[in-house]
Protein backbone atom coordinates (compact mmCIF):
# COMPACT_ATOMS: atom_id res chain seq x y z
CA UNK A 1 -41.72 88.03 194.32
CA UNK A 2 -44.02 89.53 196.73
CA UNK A 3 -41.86 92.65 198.92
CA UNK A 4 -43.31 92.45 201.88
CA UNK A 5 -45.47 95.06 203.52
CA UNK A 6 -44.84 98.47 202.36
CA UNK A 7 -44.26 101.33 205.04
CA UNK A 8 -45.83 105.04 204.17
CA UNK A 9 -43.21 107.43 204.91
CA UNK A 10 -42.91 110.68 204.34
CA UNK A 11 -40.33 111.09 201.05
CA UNK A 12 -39.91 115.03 202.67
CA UNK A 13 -38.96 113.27 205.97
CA UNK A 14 -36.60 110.91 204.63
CA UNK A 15 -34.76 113.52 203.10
CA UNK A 16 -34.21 115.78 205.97
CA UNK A 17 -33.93 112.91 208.01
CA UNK A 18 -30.49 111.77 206.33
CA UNK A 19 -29.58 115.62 205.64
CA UNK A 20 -29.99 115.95 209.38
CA UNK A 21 -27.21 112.64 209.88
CA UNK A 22 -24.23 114.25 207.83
CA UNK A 23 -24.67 110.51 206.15
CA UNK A 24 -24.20 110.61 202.36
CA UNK A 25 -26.69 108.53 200.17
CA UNK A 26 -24.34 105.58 199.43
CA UNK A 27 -24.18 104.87 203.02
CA UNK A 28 -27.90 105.25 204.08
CA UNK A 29 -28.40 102.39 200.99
CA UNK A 30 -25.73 100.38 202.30
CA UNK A 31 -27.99 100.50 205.56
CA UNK A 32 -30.98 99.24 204.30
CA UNK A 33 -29.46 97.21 202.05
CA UNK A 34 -30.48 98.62 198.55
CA UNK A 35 -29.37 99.77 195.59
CA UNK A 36 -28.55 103.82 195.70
CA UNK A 37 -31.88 104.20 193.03
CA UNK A 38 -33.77 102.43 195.03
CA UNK A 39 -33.40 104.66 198.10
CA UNK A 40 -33.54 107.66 195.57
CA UNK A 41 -36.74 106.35 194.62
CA UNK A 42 -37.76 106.49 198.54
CA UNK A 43 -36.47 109.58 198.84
CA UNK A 44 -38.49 111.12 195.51
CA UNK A 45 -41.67 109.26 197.02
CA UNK A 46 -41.83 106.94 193.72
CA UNK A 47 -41.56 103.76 195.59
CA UNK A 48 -42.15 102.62 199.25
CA UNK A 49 -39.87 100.93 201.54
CA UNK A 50 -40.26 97.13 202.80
CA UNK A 51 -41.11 97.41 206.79
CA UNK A 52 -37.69 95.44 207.37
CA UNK A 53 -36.08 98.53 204.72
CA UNK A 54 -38.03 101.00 207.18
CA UNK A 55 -36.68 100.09 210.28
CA UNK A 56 -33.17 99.70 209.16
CA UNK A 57 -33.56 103.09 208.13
CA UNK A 58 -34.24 104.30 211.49
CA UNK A 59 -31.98 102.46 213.31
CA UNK A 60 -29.00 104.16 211.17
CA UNK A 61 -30.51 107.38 211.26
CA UNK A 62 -30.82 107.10 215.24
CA UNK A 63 -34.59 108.00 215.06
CA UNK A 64 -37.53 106.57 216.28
CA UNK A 65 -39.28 104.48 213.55
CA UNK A 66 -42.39 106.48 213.67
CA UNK A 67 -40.45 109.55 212.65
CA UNK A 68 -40.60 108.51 209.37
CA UNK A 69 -44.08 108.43 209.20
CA UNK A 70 -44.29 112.29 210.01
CA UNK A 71 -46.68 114.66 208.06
CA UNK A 72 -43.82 116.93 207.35
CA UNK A 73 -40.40 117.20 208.59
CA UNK A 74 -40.41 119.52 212.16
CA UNK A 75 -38.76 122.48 212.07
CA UNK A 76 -35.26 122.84 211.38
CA UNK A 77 -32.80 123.73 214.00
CA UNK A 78 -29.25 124.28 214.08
CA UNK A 79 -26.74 121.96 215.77
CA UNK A 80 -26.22 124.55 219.22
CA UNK A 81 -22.39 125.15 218.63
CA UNK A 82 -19.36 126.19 216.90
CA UNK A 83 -17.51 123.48 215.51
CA UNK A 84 -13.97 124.49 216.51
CA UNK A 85 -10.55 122.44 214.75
CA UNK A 86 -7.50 123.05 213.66
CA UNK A 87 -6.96 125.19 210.76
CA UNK A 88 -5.35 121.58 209.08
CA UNK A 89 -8.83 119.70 210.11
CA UNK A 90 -11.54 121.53 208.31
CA UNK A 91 -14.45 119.11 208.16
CA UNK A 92 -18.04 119.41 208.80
CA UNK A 93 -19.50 117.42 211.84
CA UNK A 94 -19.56 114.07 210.58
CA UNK A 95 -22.59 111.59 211.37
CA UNK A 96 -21.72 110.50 214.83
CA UNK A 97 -21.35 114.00 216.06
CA UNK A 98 -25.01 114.94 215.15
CA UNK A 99 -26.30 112.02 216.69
CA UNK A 100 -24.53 112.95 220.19
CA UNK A 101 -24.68 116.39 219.86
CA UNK A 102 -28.93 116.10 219.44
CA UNK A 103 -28.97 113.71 222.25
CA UNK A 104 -27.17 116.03 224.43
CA UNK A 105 -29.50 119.70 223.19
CA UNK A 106 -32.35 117.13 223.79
CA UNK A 107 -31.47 116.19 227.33
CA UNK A 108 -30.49 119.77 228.36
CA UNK A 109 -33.66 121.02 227.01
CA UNK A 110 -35.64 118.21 229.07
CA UNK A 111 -33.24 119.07 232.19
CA UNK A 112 -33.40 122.84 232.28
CA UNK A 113 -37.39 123.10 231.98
CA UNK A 114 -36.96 120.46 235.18
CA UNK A 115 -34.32 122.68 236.63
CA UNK A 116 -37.33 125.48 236.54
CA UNK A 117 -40.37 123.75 237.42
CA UNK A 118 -38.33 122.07 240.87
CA UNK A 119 -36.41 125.89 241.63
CA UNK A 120 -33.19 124.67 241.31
CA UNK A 121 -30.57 127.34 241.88
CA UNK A 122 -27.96 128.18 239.24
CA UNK A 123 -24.49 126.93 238.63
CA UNK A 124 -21.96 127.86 241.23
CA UNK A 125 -19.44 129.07 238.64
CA UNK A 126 -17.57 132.49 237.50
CA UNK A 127 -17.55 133.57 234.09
CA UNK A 128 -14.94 134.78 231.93
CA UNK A 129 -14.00 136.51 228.92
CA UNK A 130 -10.83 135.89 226.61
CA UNK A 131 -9.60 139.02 227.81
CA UNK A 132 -9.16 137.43 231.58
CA UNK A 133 -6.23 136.29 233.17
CA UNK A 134 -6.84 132.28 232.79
CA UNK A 135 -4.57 131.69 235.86
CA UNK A 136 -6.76 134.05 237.83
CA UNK A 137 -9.97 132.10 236.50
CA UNK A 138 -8.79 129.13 237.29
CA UNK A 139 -7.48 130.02 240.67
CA UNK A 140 -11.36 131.44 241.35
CA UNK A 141 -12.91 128.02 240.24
CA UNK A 142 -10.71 125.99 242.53
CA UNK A 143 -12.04 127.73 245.66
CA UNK A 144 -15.47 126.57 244.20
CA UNK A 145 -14.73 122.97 243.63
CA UNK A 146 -13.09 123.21 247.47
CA UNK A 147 -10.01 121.11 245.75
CA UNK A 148 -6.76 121.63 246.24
CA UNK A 149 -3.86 120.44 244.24
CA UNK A 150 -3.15 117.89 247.66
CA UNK A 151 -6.43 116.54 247.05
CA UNK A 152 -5.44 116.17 243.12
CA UNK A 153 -2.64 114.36 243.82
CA UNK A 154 -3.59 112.05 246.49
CA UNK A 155 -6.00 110.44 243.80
CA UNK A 156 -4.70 107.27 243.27
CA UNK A 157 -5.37 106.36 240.01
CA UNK A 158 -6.70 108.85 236.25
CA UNK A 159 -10.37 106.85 236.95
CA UNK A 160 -10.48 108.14 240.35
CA UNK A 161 -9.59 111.53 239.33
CA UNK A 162 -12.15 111.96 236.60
CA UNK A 163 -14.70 110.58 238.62
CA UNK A 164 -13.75 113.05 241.34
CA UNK A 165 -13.57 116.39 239.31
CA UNK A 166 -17.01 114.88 237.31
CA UNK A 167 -18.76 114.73 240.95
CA UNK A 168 -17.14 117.95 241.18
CA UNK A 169 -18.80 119.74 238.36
CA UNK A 170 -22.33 118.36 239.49
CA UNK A 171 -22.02 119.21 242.55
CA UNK A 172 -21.62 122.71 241.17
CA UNK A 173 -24.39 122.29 238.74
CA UNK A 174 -23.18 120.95 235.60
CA UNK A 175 -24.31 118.07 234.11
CA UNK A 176 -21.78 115.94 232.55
CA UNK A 177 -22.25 113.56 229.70
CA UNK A 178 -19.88 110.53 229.14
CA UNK A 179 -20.91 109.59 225.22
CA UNK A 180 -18.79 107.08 222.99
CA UNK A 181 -18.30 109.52 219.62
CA UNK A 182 -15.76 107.85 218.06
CA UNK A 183 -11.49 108.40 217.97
CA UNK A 184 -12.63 110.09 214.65
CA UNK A 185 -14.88 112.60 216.15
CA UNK A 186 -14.29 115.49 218.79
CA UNK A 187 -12.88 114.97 222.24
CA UNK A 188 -15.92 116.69 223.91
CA UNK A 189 -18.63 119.76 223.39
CA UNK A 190 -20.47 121.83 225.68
CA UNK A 191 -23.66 123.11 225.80
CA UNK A 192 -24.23 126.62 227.35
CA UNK A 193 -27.74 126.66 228.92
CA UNK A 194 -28.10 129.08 232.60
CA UNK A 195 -29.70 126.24 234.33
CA UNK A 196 -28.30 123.16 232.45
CA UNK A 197 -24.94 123.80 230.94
CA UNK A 198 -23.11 120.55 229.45
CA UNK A 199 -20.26 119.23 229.20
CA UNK A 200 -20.11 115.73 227.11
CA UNK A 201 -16.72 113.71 226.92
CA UNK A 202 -15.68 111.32 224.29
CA UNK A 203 -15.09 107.87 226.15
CA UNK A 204 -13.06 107.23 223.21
CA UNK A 205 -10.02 108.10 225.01
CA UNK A 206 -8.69 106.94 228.24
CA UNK A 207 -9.36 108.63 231.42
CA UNK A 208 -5.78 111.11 231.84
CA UNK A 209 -6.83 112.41 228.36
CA UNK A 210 -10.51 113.02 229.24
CA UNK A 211 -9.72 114.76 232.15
CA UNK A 212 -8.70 117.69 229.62
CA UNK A 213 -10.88 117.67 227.58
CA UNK A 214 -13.13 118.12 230.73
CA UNK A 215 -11.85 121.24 231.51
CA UNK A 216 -11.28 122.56 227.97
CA UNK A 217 -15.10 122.31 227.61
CA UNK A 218 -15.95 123.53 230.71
CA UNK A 219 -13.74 126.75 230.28
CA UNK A 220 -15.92 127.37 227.00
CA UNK A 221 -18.82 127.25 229.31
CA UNK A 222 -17.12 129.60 231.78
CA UNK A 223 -16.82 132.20 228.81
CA UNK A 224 -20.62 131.66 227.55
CA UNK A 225 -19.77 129.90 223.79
CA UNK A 226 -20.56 126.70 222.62
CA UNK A 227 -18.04 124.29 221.16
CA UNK A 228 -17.62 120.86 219.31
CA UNK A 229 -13.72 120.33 220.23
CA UNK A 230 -11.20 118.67 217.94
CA UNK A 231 -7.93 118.93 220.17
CA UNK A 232 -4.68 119.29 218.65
CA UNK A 233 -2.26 120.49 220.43
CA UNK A 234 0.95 120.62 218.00
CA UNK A 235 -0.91 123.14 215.59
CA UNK A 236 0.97 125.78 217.99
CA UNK A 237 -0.06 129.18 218.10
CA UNK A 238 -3.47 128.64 217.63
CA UNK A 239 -5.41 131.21 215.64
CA UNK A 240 -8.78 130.84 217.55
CA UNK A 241 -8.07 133.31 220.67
CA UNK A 242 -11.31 131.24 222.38
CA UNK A 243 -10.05 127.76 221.86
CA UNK A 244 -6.30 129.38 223.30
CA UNK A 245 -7.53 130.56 226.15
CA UNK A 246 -9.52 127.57 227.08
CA UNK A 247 -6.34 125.58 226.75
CA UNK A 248 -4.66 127.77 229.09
CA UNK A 249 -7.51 127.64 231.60
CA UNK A 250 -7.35 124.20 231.32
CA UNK A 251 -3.68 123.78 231.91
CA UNK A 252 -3.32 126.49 234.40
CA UNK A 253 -6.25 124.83 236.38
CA UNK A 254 -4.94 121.22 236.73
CA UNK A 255 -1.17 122.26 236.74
CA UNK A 256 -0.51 125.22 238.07
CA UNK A 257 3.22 126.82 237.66
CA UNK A 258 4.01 126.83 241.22
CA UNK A 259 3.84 123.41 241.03
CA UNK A 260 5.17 122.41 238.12
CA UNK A 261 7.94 124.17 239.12
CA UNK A 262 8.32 122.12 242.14
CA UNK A 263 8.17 119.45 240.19
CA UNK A 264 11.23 120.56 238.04
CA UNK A 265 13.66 121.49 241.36
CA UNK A 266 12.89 117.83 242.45
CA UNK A 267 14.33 116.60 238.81
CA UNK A 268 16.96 118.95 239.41
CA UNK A 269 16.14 120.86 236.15
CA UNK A 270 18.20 124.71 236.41
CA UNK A 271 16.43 127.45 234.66
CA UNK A 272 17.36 127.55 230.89
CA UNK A 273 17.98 123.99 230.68
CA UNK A 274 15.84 121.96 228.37
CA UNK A 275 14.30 118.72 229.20
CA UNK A 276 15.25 115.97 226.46
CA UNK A 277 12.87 112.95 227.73
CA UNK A 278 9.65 112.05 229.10
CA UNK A 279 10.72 111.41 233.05
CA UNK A 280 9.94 114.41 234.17
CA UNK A 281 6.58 115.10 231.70
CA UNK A 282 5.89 111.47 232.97
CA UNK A 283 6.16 112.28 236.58
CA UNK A 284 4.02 115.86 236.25
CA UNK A 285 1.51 113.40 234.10
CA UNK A 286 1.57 110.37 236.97
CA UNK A 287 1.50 113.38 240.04
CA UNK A 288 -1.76 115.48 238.46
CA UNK A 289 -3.52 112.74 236.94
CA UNK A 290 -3.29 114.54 233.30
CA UNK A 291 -2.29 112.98 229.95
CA UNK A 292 1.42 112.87 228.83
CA UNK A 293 0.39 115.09 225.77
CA UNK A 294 -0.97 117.33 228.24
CA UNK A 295 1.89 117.49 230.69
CA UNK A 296 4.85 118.13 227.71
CA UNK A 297 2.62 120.94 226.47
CA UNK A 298 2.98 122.62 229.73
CA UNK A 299 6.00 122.21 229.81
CA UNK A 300 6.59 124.00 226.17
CA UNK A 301 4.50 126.37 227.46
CA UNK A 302 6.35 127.08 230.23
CA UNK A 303 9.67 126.98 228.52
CA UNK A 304 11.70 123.71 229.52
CA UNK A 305 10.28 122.14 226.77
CA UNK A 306 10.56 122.54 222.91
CA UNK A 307 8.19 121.02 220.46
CA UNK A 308 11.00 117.81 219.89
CA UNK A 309 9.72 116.41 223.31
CA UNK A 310 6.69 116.22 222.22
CA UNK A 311 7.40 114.04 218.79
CA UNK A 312 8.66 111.37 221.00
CA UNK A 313 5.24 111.13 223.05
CA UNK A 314 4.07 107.48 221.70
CA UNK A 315 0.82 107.73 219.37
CA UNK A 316 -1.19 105.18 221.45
CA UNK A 317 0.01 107.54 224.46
CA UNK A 318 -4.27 108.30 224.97
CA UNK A 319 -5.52 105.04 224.02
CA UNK A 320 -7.82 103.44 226.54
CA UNK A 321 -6.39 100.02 228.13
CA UNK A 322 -7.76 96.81 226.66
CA UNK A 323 -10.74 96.09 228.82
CA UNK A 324 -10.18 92.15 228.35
CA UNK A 325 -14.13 91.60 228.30
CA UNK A 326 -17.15 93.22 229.33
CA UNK A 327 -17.91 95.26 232.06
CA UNK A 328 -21.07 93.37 233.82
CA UNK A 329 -23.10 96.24 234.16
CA UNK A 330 -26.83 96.54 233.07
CA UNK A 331 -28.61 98.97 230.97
CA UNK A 332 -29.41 101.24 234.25
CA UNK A 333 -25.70 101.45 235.36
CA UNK A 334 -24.57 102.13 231.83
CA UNK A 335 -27.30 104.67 231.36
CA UNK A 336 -26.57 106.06 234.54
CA UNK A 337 -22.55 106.65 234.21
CA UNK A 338 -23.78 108.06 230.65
CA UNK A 339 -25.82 111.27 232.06
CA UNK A 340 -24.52 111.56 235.51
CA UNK A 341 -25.55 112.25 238.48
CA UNK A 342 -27.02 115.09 238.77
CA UNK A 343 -29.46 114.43 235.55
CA UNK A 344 -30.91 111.29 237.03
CA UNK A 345 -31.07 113.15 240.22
CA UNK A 346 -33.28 115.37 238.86
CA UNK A 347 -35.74 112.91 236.80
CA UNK A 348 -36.17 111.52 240.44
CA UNK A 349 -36.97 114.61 242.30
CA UNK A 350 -39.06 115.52 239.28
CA UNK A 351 -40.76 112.06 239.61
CA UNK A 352 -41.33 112.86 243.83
CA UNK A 353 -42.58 115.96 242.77
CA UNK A 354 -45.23 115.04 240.19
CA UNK A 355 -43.52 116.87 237.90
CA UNK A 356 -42.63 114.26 235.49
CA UNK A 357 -44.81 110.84 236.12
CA UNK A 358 -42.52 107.61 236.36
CA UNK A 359 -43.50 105.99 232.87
CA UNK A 360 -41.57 109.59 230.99
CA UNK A 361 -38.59 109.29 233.38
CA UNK A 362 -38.20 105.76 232.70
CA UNK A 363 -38.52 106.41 228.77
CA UNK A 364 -35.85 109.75 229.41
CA UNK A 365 -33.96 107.02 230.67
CA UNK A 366 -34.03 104.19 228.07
CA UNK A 367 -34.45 101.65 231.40
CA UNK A 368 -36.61 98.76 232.43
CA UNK A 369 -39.49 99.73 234.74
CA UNK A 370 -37.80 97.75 237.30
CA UNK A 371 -34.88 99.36 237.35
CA UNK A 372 -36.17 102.40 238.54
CA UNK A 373 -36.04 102.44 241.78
CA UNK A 374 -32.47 101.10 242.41
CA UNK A 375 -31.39 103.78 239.93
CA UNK A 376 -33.30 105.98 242.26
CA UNK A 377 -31.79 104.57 245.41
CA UNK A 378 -27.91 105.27 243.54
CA UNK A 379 -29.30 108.57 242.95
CA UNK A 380 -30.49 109.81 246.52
CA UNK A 381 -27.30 107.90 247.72
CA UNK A 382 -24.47 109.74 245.80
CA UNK A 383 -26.85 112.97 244.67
């Protein structure tokens, strides 16, 4: 039986290609639908894949199809950060983590030469070392973001929030990344870059948990280091003074003491006292737009709070809502809420300024041609 068309890649390229995924062998087979010798066989250049065996490689490797067909495999790079976890959750970055975590170094590398070739000015941001007062840091990047806790909690809902401290960190010159990793991955990452730092979220989670992880990454940014985040908070102390320090920067920013205080007189907690269930972690969590988990660790932080409040915090406590169907938006929307703001922002102005022509912004993208210029109209809109 004839096999079909057979594809000439690059046995060298195949190899680093699926090294590159964190995908074992047994699962790249599975993919194309072989037999683990035959893909060893690919891989060893013995035998060629089918075209139909070719692109179903590419598609699970998340590469374009003519990277297979390299000369040579381009020059290896590390992933850009420090894979941070609890000491109980040593892993490696597993397969969906690469993918996002390329997508994001290739996007800020794309978006910082832009940043230089249109002048843009640098983040509005202070930096930090571990060694800081994280109440004093956070205090500092309030007056930035020009929000006060009023504004916080006149938010009406942990969607509105997010959006608002997201438009927040643009404003300010971040670019944020909204990318669905996986419950099995990280919460977030960041990317330190002067003109393009990033901070990606894992939509995995619902919106009072991202809102965390937000600031978690961005306090990593704030102290110049890199991170792939795996959040969990009851490995108490932590042993990683960074990842520590961007907890408390985190939780100091979005509830402050003064405040959470105020919120215990109007429970009618008395210092010393310990709180023994969720009302008043619920109503810190419902005021400041932040997770339960979040809220009860502030308040073991803090002292009114031991560790047995937090075992009764329900498991599915950061699970998203059931949706109930799909969202009706197109590929442009989607694409849009995925890199922000301020990165299609600047594909436009670099588009105005014949910095980038239309066809590689559209391609950056992943759009239709046609929906360029609404994007564009979005952009100059909210931008």
């Amino acid at each position: 039986m004839s096999r079909g068309i057979e594809v000439p890649i690059t046995p060298s390229v195949l190899r680093w290609a699926i090294e590159e995924s964190g995908y074992d062998a047994e699962e790249m087979a599975h993919a194309a639908g072989v037999a683990l010798a035959a893909l060893n066989e690919w891989v060893s250049g013995d035998r060629k894949p089918s075209l139909t065996q070719a692109r179903k490689l590419a598609s699970k490797l998340h590469r374009p199809f003519a990277a297979l067909l390299l000369p040579a495999p381009p020059e290896a790079r590390p992933l850009p950060v420090e894979f941070r976890h609890p000491m109980a959750d040593q892993r490696d970055l597993n397969p969906s983590e690469r993918r996002y975590l390329r997508r994001a170094a290739r996007f800020q590398e794309i978006l910082s030469w832009l940043a230089i070739e249109l002048e843009i000015e640098k983040p509005r941001m202070p930096s930090a070392t571990v060694n800081d007062d994280p109440v004093e840091v956070a205090t500092a990047v309030r007056q930035v973001f020009g929000i006060s806790t009023k504004d916080q909690k006149a938010w009406s809902t942990p969607a509105i929030a997010f959006d608002g401290w997201r438009t927040a960190l643009e404003t300010s010159g971040y670019l944020v990344f909204l990318f669905s990793i996986g419950k099995d991955s990280c919460r977030g990452f960041s990317l330190w870059d002067e003109l393009a730092p990033v901070v990606a979220v894992n939509t995995s989670w619902n919106e009072s948990a991202r809102i965390f992880t937000l600031f978690h990454e961005l306090a990593h940014l704030i102290t110049g280091t890199n991170s792939a985040c795996v959040e969990s908070f009851r490995t108490a102390p932590r042993t990683d003074p960074v990842e520590r320090w961007c907890e408390r920067f985190a939780a100091d920013f979005l509830m402050p003491v003064s405040e959470v205080e105020s919120v215990l007189r109007q429970c009618g907690w008395q210092p010393g006292g310990r709180l023994t269930d969720l009302s008043t972690a619920g109503k810190i969590a419902s005021r400041y737009k932040v997770s339960l988990r979040a809220a009860v660790i502030r308040l073991i932080e803090l002292g009114p709070a031991t560790w047995a409040l937090y075992d009764q915090i329900p498991p599915i406590s950061d699970n998203k809502a059931s949706s109930g169907g799909g969202s009706g938006r197109d590929r442009a929307q989607i694409r849009e809420d995925q890199v922000g703001v301020r990165a299609t922002s600047l594909l436009f102005a670099a588009v105005e300024n014949d910095v980038l022509s239309r066809s590689q912004a559209v391609e950056f993208l992943d759009i239709p041609d046609s929906a360029f210029d609404e994007l564009s109209r979005n952009g100059r809109r909210t931008g």
